[in-house]
Every structure is written in structure tokens, then in C-alpha cells.
C-alpha atoms as a PDB file:
ATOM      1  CA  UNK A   1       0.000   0.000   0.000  1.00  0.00           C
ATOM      2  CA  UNK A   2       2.514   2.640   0.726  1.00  0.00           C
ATOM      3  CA  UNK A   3       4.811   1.789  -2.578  1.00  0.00           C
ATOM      4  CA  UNK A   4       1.194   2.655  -4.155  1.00  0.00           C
ATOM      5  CA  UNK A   5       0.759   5.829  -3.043  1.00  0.00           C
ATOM      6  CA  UNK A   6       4.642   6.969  -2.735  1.00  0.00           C
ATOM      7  CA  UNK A   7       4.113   6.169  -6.706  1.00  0.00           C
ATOM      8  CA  UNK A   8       1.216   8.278  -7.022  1.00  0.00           C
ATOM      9  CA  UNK A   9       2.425  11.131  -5.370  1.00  0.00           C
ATOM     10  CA  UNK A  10       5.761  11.170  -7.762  1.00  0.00           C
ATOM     11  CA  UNK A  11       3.085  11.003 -10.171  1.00  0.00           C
ATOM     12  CA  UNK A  12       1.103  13.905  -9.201  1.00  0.00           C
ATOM     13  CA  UNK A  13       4.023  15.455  -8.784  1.00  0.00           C
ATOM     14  CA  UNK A  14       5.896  14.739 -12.036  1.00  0.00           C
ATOM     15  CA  UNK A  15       2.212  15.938 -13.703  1.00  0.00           C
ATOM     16  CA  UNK A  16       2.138  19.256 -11.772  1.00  0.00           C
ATOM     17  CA  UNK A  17       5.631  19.978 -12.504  1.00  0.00           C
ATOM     18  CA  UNK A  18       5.858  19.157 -16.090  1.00  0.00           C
ATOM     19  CA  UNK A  19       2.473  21.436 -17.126  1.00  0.00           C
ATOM     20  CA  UNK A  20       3.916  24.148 -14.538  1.00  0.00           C
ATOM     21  CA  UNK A  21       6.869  23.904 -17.102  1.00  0.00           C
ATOM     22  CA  UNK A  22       4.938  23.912 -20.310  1.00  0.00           C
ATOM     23  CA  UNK A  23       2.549  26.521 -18.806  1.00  0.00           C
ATOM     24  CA  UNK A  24       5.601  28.774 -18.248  1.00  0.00           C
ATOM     25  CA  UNK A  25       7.128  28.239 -21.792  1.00  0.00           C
ATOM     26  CA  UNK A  26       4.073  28.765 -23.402  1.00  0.00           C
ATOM     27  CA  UNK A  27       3.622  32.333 -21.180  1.00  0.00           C
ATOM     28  CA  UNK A  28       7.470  33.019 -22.527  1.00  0.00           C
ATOM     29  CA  UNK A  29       6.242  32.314 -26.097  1.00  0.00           C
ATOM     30  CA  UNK A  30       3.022  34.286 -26.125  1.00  0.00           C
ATOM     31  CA  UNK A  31       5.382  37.252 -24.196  1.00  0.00           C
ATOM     32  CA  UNK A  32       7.441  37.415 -26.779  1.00  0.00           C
ATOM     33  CA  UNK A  33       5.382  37.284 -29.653  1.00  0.00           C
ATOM     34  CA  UNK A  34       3.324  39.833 -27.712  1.00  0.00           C
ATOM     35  CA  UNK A  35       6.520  42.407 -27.314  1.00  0.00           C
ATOM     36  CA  UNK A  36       7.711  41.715 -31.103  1.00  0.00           C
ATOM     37  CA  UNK A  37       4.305  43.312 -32.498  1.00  0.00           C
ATOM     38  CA  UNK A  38       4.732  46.965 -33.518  1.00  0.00           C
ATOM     39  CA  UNK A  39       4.224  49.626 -31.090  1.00  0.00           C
ATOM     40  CA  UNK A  40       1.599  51.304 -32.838  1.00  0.00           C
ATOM     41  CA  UNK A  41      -0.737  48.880 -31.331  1.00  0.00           C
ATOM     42  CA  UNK A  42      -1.585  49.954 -27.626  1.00  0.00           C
ATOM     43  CA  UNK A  43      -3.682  46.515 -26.849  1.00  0.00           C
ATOM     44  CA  UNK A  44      -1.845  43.550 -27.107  1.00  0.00           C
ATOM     45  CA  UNK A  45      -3.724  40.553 -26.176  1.00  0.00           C
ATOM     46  CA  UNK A  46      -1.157  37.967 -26.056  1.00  0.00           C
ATOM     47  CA  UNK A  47       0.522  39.902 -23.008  1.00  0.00           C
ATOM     48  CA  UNK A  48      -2.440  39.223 -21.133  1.00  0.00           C
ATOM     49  CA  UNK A  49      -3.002  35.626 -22.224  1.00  0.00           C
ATOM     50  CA  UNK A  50       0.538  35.119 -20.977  1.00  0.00           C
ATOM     51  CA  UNK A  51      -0.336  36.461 -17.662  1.00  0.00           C
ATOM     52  CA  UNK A  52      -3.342  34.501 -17.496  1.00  0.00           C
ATOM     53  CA  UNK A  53      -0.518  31.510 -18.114  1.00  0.00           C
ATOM     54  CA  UNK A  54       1.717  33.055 -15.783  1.00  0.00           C
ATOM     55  CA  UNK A  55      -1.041  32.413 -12.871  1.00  0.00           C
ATOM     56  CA  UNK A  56      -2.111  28.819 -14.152  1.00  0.00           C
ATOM     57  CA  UNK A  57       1.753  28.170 -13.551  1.00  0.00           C
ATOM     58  CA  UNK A  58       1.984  29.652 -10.059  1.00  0.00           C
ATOM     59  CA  UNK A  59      -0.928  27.370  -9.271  1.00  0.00           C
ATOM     60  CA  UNK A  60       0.896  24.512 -10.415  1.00  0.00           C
ATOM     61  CA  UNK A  61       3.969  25.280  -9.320  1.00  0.00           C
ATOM     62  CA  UNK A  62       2.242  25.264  -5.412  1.00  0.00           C
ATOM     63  CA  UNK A  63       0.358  21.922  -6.488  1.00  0.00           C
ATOM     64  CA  UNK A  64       4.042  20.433  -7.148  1.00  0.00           C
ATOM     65  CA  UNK A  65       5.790  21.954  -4.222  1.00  0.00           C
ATOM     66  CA  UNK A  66       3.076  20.491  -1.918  1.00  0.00           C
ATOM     67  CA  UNK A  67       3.465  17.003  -3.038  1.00  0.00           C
ATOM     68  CA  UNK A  68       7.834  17.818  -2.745  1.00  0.00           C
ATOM     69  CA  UNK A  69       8.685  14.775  -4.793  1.00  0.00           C
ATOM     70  CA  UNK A  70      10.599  15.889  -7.377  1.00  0.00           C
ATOM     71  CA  UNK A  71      13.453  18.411  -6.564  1.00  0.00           C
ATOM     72  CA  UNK A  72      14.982  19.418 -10.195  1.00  0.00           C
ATOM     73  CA  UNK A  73      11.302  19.807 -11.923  1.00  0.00           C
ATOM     74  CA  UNK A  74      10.594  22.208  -8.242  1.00  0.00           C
ATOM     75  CA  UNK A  75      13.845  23.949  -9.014  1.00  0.00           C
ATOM     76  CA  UNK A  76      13.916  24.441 -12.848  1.00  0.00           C
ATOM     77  CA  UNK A  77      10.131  26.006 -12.296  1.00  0.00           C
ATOM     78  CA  UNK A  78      11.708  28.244  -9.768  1.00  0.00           C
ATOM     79  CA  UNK A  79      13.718  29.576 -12.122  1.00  0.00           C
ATOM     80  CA  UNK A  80      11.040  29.875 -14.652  1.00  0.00           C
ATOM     81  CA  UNK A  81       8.634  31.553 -12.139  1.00  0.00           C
ATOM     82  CA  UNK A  82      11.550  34.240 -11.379  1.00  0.00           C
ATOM     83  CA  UNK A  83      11.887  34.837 -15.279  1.00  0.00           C
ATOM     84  CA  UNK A  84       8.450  35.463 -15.568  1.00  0.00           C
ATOM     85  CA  UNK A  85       8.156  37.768 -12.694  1.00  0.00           C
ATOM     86  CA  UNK A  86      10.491  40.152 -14.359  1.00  0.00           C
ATOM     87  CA  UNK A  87       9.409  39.812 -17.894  1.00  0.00           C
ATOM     88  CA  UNK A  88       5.627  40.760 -16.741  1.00  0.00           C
ATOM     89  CA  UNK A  89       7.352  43.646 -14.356  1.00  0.00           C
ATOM     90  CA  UNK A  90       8.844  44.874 -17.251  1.00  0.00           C
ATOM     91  CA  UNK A  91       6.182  44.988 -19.472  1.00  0.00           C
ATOM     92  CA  UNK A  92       4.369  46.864 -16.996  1.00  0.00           C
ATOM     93  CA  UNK A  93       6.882  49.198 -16.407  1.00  0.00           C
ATOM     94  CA  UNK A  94       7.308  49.450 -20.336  1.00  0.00           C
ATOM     95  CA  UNK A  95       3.182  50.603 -20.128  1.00  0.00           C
ATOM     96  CA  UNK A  96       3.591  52.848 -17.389  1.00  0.00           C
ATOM     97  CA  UNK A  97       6.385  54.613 -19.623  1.00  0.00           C
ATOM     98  CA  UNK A  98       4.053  54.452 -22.819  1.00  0.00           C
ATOM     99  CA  UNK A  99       0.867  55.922 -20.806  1.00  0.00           C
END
């Protein structure tokens, strides 16, 4: 019984991990893109779709550290969470410049 659920819990936390991972990349991607389009266009939606990402990932990344199973996914997404923190400070700083 307890090889069962030590198995499901790397499990869980292998799943959490991975789409906190793939969450954050995709937030990256849709940042980027987002930043390359001209700056004639005040409203760009895939900013805020890569927030929206950004948050999915946080939740994630707290589903993952819960479970603590797997201490390189925890620590690359730690990485990847601080990334994102300062690209989405920066685009709001870029805004508050702009505005």
C-alpha cells in the first residue's frame, strides 16, 4: 500500500511539474510574440493571455511543491517563475512609460 501511493504522489508530482513547465514556456512564447508586435498597437492581447498563463503556472507550481517529490522539476520552475516575474514587471513598467 505505501509503494502505491509513494508512486502516485511522484506522479502527481511529475504531472504538476511538467504542465507548470509547459505553462511557463508557453507564457514566454506568447510574451514574446506579444513584445515583437509593432508599437503602434496599444492593446496587445497575447501579453495578457501570458499572464493569465503566468497564474495557471503559479498554481501549479504550489500543487508540485506540496506534493515535494521531485526536486529538479521544483527547481527548474523556480527559475522559470523568477523569469516570468520580471518579464511581466517589465512589461508593466514598459506601459507605465508608454501611458
Amino acid at each position: 500500500m505505501r509503494s502505491y501511493l509513494s508512486k502516485s504522489s511522484l506522479t502527481k508530482s511529475y504531472l504538476y511539474s511538467t504542465s507548470s513547465i509547459l505553462m511557463a514556456f508557453l507564457s514566454i512564447l506568447l510574451w514574446y510574440k506579444g513584445m515583437s508586435i509593432t508599437t503602434d498597437v496599444p492593446y496587445k492581447p497575447y501579453i495578457e493571455v501570458s499572464i493569465v498563463l503566468y497564474v495557471a503556472h503559479i498554481f501549479c507550481f504550489l500543487k508540485a511543491v506540496k506534493v515535494k517529490e521531485n526536486k529538479v522539476l521544483l527547481l527548474i520552475n523556480l527559475i522559470i517563475y523568477n523569469l516570468l516575474l520580471v518579464l511581466i514587471i517589465t512589461y508593466a513598467f514598459m506601459i507605465s512609460f508608454k501611458y
